[in-house]
C-alpha atoms as a PDB file:
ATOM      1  CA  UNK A   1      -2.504  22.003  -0.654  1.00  0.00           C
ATOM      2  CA  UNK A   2      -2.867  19.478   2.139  1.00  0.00           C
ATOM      3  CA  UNK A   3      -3.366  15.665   1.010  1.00  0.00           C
ATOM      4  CA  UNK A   4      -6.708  13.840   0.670  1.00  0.00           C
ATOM      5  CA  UNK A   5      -7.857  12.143   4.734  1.00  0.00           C
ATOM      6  CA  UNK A   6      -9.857   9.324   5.083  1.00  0.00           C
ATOM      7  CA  UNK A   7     -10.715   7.595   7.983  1.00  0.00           C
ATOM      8  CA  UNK A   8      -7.492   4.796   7.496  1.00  0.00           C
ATOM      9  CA  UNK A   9      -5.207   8.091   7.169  1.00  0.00           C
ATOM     10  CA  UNK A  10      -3.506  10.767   4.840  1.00  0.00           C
ATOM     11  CA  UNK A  11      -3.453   9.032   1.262  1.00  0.00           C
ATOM     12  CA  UNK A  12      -0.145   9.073  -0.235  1.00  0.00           C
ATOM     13  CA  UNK A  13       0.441   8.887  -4.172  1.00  0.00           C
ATOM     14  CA  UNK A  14       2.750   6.056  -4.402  1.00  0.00           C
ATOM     15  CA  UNK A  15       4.428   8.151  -7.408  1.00  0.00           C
ATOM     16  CA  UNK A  16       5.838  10.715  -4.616  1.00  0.00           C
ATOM     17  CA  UNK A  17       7.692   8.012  -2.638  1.00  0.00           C
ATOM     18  CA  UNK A  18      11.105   7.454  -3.754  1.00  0.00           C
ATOM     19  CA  UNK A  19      11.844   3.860  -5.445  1.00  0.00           C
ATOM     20  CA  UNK A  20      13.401   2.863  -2.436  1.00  0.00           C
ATOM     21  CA  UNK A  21      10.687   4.060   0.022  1.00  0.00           C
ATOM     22  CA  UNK A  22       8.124   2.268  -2.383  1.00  0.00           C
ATOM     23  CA  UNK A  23       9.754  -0.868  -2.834  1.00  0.00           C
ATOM     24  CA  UNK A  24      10.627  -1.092   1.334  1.00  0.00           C
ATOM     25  CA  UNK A  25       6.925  -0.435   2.206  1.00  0.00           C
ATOM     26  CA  UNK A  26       5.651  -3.165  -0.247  1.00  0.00           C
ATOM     27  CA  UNK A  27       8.190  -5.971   0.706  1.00  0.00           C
ATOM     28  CA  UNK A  28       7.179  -5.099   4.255  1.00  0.00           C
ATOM     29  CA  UNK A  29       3.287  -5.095   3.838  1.00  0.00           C
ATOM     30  CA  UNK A  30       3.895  -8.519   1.912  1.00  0.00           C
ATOM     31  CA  UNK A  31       6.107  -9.973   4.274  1.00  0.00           C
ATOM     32  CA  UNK A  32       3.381  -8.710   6.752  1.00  0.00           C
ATOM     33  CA  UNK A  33       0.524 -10.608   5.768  1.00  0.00           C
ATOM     34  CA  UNK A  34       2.497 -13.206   4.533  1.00  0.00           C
ATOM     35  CA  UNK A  35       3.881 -14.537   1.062  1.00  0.00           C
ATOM     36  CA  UNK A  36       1.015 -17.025   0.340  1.00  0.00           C
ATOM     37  CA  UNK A  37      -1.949 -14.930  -1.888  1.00  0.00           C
ATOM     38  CA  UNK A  38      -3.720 -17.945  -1.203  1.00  0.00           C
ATOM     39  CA  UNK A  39      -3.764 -19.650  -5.250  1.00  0.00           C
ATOM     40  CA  UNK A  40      -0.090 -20.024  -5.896  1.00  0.00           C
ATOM     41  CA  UNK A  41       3.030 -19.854  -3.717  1.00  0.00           C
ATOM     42  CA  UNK A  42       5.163 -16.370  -5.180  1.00  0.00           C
ATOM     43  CA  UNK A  43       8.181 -15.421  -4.371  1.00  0.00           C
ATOM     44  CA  UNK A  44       8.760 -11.999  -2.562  1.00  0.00           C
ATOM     45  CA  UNK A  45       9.946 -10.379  -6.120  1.00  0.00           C
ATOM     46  CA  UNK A  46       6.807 -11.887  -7.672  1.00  0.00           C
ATOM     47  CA  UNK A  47       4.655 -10.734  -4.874  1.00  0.00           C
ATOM     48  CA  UNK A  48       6.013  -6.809  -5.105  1.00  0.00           C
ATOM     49  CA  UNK A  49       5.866  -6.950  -8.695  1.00  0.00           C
ATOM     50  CA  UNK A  50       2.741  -8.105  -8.065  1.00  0.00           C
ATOM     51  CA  UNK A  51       0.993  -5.427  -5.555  1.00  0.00           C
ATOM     52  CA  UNK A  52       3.211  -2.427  -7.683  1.00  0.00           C
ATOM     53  CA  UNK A  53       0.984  -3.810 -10.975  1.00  0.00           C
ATOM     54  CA  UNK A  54      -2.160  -3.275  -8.249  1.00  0.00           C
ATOM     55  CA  UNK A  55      -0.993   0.175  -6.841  1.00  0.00           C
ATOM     56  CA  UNK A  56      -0.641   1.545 -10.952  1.00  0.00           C
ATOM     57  CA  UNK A  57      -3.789   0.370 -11.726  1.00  0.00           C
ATOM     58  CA  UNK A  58      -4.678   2.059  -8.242  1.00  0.00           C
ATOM     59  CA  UNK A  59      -6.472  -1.043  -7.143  1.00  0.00           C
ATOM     60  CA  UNK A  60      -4.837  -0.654  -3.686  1.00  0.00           C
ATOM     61  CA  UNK A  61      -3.344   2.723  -2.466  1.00  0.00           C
ATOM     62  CA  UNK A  62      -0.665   4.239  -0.424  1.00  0.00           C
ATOM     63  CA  UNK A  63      -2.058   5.343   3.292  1.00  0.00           C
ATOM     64  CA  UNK A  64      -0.399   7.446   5.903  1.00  0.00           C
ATOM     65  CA  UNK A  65      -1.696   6.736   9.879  1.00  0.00           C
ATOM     66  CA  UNK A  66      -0.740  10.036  11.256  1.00  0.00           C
ATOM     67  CA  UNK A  67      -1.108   8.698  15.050  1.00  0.00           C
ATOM     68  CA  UNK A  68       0.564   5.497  14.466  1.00  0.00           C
ATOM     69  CA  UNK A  69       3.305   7.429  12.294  1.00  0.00           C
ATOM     70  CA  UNK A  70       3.077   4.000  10.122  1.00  0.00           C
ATOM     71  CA  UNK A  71       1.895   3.289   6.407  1.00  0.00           C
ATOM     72  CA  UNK A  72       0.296   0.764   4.770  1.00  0.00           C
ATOM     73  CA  UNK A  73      -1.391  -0.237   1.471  1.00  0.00           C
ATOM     74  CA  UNK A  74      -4.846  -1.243   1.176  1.00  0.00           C
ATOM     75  CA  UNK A  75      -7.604  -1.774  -1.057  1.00  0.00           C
ATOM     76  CA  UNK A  76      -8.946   1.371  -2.740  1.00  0.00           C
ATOM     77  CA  UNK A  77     -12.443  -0.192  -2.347  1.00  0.00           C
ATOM     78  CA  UNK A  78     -12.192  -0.235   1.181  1.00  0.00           C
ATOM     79  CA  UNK A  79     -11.499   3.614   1.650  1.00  0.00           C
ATOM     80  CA  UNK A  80     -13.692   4.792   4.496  1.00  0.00           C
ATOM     81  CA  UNK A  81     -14.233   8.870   3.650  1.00  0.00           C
ATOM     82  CA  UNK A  82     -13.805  11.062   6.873  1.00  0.00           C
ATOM     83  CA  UNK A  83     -17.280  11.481   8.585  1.00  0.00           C
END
């Protein structure tokens, strides 16, 4: 069974990614866009703990660019369905 596509890439159930994969990709997509959310100055621990609360409640998701060979988290509202 191939994985669901959308236009950002394959999505990828963060569940299937091993604890150190998971924990890896979020420090470096918080470290990414930096450690300020913008209310309250966190701390990198705070800041994972923080996006793995959002991917359980699948508020942001796991995606795969097959091209770039990179991944990434992003909002689950702004999943773009393959046209």
């Amino acid at each position: 069974m191939n994985p669901p596509k959308n236009e950002q890439g394959v999505l990828v159930p963060h569940e299937k990614l091993s604890a150190e994969a998971l924990q890896g990709l979020i420090e470096e997509v918080v470290t990414r866009n930096g450690t300020d959310n913008g209310f309250i100055q966190a701390s990198l621990a705070q800041n994972v703990a923080m996006v793995m609360g959002q991917l359980r409640r699948k508020e942001v998701v796991v995606v795969f660019d097959e091209n770039a060979q990179t991944a990434n988290i992003i909002s689950a509202k702004d999943l773009k369905p393959i046209r």
